[in-house]
PDB file of N, CA and C in Angstrom:
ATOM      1  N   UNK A   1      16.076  -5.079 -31.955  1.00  0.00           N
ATOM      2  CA  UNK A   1      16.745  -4.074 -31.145  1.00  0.00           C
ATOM      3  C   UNK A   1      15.882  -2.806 -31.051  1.00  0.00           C
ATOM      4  N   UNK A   2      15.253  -2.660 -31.773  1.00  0.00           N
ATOM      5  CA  UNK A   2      14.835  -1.247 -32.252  1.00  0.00           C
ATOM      6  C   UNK A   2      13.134  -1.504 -31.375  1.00  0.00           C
ATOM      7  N   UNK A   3      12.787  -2.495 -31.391  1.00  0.00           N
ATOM      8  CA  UNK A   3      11.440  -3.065 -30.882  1.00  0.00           C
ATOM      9  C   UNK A   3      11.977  -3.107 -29.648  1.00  0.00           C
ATOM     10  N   UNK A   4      12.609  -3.893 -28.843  1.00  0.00           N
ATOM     11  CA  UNK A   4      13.287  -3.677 -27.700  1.00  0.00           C
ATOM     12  C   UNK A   4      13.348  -1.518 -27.056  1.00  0.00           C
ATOM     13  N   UNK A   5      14.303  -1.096 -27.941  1.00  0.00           N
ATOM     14  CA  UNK A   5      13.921   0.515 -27.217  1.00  0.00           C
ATOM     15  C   UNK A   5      12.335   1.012 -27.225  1.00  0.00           C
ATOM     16  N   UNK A   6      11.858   0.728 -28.343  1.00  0.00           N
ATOM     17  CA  UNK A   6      10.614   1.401 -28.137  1.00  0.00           C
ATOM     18  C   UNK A   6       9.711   0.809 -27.344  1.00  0.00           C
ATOM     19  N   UNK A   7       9.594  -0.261 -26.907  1.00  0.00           N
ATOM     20  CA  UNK A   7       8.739  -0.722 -25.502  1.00  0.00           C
ATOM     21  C   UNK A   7       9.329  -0.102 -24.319  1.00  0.00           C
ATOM     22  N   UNK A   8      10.936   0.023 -24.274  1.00  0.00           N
ATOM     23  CA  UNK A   8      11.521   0.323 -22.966  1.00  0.00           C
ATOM     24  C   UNK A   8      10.966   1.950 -22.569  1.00  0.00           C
ATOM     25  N   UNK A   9      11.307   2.350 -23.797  1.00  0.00           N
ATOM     26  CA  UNK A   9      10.701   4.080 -23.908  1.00  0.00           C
ATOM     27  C   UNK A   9       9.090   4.311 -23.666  1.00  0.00           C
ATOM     28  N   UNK A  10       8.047   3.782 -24.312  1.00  0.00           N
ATOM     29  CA  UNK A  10       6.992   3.627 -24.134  1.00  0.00           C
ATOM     30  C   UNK A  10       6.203   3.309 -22.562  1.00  0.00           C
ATOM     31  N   UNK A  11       7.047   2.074 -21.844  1.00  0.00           N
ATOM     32  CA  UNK A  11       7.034   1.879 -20.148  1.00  0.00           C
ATOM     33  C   UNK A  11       7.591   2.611 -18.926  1.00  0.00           C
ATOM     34  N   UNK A  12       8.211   3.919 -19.670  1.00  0.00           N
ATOM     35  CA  UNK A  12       8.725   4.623 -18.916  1.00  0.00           C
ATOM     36  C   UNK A  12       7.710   5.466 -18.349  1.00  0.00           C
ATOM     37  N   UNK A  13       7.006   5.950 -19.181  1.00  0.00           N
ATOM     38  CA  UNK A  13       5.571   7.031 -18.010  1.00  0.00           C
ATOM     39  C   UNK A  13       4.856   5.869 -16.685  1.00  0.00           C
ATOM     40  N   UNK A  14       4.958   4.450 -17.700  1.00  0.00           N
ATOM     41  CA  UNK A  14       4.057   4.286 -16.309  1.00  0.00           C
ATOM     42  C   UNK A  14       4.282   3.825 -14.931  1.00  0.00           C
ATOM     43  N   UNK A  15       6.249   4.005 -14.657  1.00  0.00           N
ATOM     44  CA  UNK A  15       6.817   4.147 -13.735  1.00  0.00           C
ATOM     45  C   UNK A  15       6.377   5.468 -12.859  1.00  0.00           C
ATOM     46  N   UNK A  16       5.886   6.654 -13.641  1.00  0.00           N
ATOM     47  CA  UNK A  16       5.578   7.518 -12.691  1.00  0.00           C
ATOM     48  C   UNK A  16       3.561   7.451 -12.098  1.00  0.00           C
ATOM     49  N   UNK A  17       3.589   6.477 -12.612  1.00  0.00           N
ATOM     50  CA  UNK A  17       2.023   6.247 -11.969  1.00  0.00           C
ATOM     51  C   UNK A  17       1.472   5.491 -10.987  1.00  0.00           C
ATOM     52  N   UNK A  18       3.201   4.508 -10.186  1.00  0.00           N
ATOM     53  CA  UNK A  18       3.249   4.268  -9.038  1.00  0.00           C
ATOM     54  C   UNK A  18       3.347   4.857  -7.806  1.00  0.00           C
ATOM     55  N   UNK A  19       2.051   4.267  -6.945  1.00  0.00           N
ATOM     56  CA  UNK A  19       2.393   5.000  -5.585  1.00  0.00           C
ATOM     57  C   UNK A  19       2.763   3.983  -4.488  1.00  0.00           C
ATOM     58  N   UNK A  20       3.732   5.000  -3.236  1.00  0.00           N
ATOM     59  CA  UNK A  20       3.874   3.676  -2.229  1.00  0.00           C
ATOM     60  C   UNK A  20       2.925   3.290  -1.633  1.00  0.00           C
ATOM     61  N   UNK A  21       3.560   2.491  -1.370  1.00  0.00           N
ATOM     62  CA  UNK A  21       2.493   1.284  -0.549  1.00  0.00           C
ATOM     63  C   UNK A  21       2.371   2.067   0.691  1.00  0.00           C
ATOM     64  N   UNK A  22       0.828   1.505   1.235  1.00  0.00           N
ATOM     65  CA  UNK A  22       0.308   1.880   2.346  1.00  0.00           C
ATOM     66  C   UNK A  22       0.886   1.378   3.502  1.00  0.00           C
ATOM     67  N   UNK A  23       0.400   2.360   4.615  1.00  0.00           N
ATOM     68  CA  UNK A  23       1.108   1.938   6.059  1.00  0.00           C
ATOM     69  C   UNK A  23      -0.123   1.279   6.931  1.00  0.00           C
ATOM     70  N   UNK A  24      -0.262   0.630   7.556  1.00  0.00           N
ATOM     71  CA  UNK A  24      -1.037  -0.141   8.524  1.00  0.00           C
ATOM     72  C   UNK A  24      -0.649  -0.329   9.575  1.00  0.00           C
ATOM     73  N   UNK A  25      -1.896  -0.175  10.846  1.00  0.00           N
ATOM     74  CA  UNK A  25      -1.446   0.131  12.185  1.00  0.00           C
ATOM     75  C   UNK A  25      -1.128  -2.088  12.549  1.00  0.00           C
ATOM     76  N   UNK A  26      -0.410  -2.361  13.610  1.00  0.00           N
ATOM     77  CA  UNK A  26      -0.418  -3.686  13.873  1.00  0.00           C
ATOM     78  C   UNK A  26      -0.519  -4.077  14.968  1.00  0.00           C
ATOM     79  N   UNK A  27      -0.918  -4.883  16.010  1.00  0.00           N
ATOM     80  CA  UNK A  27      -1.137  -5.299  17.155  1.00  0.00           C
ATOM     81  C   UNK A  27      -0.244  -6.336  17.871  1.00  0.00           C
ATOM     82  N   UNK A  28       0.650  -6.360  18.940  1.00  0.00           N
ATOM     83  CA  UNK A  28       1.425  -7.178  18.838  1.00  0.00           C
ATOM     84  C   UNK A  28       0.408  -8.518  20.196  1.00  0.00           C
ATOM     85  N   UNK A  29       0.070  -9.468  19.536  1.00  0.00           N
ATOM     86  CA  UNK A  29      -0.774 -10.466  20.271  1.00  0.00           C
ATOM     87  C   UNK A  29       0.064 -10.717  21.892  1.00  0.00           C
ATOM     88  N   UNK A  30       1.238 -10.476  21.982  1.00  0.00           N
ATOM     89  CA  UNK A  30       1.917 -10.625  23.129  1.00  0.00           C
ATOM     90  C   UNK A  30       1.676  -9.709  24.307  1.00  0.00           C
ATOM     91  N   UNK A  31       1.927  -8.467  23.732  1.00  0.00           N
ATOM     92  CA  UNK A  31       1.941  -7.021  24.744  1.00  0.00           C
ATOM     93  C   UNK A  31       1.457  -6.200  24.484  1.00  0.00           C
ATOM     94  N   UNK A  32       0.031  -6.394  23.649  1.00  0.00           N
ATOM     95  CA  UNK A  32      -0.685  -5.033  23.454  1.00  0.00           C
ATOM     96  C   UNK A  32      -0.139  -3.802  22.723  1.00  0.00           C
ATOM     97  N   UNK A  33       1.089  -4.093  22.325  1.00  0.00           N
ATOM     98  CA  UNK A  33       2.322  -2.507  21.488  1.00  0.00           C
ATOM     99  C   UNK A  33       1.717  -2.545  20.343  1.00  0.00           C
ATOM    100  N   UNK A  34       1.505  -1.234  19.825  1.00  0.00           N
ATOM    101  CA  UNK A  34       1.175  -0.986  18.636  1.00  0.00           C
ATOM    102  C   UNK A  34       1.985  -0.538  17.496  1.00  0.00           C
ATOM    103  N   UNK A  35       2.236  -0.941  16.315  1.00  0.00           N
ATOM    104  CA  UNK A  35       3.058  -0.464  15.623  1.00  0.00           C
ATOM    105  C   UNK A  35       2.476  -0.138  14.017  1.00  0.00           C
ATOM    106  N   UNK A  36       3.543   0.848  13.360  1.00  0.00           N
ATOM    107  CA  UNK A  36       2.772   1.636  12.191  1.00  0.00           C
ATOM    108  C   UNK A  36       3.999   0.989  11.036  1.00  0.00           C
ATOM    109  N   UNK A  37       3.611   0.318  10.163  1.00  0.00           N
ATOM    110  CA  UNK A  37       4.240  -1.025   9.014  1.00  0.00           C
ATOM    111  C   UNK A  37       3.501  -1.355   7.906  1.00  0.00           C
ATOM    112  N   UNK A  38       4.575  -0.922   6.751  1.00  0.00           N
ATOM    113  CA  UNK A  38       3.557  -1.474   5.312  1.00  0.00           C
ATOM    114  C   UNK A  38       3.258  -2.865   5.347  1.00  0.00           C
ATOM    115  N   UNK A  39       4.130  -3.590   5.734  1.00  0.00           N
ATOM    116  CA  UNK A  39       4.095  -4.879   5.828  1.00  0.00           C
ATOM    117  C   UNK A  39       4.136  -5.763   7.362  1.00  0.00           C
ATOM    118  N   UNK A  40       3.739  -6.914   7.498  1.00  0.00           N
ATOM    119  CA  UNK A  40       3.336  -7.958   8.557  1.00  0.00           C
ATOM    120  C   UNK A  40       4.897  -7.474   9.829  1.00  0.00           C
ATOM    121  N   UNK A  41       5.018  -7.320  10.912  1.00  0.00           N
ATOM    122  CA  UNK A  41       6.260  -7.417  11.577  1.00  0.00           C
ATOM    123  C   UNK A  41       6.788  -9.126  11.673  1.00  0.00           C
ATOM    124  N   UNK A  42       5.913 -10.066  11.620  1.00  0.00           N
ATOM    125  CA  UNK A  42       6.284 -10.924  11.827  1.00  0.00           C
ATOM    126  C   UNK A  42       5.009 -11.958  12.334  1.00  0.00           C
ATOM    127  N   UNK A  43       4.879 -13.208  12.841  1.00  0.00           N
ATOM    128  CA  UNK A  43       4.432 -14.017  13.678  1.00  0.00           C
ATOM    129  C   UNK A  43       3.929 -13.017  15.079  1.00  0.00           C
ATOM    130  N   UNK A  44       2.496 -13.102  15.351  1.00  0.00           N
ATOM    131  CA  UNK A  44       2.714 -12.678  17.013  1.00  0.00           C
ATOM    132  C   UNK A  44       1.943 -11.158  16.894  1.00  0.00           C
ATOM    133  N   UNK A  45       1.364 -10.592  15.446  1.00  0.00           N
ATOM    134  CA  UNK A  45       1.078  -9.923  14.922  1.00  0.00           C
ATOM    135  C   UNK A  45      -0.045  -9.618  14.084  1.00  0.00           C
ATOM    136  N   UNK A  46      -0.871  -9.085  14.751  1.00  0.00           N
ATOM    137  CA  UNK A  46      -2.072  -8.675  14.146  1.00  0.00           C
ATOM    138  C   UNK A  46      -2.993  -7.303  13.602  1.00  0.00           C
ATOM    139  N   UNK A  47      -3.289  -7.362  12.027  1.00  0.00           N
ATOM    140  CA  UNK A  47      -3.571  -6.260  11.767  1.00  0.00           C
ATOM    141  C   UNK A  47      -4.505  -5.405  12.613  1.00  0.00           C
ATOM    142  N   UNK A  48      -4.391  -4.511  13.481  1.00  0.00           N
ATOM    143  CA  UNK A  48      -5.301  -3.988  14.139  1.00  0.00           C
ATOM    144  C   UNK A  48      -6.767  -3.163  13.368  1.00  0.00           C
ATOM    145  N   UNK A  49      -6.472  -2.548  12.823  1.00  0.00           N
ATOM    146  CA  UNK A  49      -8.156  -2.103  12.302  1.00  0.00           C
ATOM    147  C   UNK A  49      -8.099  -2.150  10.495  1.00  0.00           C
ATOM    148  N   UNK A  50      -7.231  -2.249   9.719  1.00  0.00           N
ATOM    149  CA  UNK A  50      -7.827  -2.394   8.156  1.00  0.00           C
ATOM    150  C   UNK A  50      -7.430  -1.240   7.485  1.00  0.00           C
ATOM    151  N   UNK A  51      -7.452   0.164   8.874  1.00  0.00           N
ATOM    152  CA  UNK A  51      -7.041   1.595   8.081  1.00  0.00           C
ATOM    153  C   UNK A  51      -5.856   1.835   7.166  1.00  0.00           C
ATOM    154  N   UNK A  52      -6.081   2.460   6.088  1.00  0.00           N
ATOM    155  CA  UNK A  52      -4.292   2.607   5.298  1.00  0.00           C
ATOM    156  C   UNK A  52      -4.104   3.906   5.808  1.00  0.00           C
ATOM    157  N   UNK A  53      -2.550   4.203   5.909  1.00  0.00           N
ATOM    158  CA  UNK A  53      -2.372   5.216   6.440  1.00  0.00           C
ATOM    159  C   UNK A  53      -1.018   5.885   5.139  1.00  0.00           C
ATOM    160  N   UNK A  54      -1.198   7.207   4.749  1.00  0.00           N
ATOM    161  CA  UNK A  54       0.094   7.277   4.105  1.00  0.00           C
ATOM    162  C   UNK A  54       1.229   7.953   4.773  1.00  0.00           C
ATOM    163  N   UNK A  55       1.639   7.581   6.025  1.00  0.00           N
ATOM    164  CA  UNK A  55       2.894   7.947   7.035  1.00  0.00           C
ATOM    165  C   UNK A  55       3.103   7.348   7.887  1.00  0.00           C
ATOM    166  N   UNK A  56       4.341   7.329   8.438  1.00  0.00           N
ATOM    167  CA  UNK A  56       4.972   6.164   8.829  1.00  0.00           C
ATOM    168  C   UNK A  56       4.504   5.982  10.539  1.00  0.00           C
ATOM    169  N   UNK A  57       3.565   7.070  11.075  1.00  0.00           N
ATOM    170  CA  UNK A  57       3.474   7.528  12.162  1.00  0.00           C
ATOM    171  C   UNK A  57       1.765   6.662  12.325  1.00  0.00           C
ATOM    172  N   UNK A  58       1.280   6.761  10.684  1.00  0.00           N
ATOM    173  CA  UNK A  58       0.038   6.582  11.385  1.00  0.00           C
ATOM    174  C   UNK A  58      -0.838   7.319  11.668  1.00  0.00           C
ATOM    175  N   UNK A  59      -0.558   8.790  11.150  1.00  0.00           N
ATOM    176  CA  UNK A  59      -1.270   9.764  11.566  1.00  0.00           C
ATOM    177  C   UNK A  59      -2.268  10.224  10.181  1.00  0.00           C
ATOM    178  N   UNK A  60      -1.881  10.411   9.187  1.00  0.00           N
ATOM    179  CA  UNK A  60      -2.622  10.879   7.966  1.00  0.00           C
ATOM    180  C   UNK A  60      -3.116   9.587   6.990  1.00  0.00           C
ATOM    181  N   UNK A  61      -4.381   9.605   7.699  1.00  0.00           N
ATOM    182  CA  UNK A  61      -5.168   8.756   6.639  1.00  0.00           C
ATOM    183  C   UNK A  61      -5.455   8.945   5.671  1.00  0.00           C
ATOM    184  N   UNK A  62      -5.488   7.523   4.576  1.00  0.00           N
ATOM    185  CA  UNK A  62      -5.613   7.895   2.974  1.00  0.00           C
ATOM    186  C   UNK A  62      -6.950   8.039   3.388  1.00  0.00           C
ATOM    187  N   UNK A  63      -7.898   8.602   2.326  1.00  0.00           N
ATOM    188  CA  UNK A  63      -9.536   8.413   1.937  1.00  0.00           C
ATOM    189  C   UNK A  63      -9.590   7.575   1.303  1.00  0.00           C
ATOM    190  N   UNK A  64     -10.790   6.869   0.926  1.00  0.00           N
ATOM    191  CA  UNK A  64     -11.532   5.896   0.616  1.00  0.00           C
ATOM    192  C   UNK A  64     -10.776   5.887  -1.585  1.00  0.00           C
ATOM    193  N   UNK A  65     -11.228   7.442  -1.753  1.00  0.00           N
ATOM    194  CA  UNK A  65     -11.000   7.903  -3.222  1.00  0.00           C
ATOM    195  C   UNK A  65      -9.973   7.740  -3.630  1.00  0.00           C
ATOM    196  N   UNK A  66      -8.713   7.546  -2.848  1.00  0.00           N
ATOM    197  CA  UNK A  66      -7.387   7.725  -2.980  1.00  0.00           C
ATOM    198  C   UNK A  66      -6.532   6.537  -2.960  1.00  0.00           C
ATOM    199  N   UNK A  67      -7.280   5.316  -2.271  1.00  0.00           N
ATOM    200  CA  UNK A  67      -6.503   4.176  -2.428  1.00  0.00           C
ATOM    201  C   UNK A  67      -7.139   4.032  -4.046  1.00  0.00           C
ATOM    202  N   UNK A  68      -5.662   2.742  -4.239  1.00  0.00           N
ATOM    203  CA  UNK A  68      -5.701   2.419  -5.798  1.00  0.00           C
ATOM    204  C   UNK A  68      -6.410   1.111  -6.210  1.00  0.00           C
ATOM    205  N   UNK A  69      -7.774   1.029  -6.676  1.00  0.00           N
ATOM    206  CA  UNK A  69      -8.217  -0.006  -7.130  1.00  0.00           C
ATOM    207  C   UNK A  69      -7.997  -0.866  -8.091  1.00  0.00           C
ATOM    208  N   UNK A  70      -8.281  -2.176  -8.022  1.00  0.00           N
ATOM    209  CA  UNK A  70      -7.651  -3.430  -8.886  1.00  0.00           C
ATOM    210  C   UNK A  70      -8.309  -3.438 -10.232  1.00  0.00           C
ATOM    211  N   UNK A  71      -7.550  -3.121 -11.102  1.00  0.00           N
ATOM    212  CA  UNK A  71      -8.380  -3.385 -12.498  1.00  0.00           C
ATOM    213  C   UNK A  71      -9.217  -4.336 -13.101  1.00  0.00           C
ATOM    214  N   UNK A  72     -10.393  -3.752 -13.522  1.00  0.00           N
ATOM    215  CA  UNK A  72     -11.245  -5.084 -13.681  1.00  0.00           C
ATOM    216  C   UNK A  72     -12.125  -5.211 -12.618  1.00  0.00           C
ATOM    217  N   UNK A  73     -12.040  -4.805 -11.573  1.00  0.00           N
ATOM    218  CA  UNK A  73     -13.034  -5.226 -10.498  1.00  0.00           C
ATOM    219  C   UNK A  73     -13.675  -3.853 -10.362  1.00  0.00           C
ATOM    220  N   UNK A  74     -15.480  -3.617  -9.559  1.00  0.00           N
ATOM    221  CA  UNK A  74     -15.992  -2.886  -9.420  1.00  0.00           C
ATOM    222  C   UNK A  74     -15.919  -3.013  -7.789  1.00  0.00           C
ATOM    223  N   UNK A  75     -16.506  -1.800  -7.267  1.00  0.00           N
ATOM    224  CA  UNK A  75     -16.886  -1.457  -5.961  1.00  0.00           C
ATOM    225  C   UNK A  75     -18.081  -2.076  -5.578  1.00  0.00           C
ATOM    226  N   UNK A  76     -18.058  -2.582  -4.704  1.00  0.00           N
ATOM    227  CA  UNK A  76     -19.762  -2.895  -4.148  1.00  0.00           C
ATOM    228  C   UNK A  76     -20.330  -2.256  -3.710  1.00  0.00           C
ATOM    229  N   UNK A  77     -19.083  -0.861  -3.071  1.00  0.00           N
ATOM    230  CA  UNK A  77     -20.477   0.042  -2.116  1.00  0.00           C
ATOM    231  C   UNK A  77     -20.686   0.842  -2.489  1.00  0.00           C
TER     232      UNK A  77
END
C-alpha cells in the first residue's frame, strides 16, 4: 500500500512535463480544402507539408528546438 502511494506521488511531476500534441495542415485529395488537425480527418486525406503547428488555425509554427524528441535517438542534422 505504502509502495503503491509513493510511486503514485513520485509520477505526479511528470504529468506536468506533457505537451499537446501538434497541429498539422491536411489536404483533402477530393477538393483541394485545406484543413488544420492533430490527427488524420479521415480516408481522402493527405498530410500537406510535415509542418507542426501549435494552433488550431495553423498560424504559429513550432521551431525545430521546441518539438519533443524520442528518447534514445539522436538527430542527424
Amino acid at each position: 500500500m505504502r509502495l503503491a502511494i509513493c510511486l503514485m506521488l513520485f509520477s505526479l511531476p511528470l504529468l506536468s512535463l506533457a505537451a499537446p500534441a501538434p497541429y498539422y495542415k491536411w489536404l483533402s485529395r477530393v477538393d483541394g480544402q485545406v484543413t488544420c488537425q492533430q490527427t488524420s480527418p479521415g480516408p481522402g486525406w493527405e498530410l500537406l507539408d510535415g509542418s507542426t503547428y501549435r494552433d488550431l488555425r495553423c498560424t504559429q509554427p513550432i521551431q525545430r528546438s521546441e518539438q519533443p524528441g524520442v528518447t534514445g535517438f539522436r538527430s542527424r542534422g
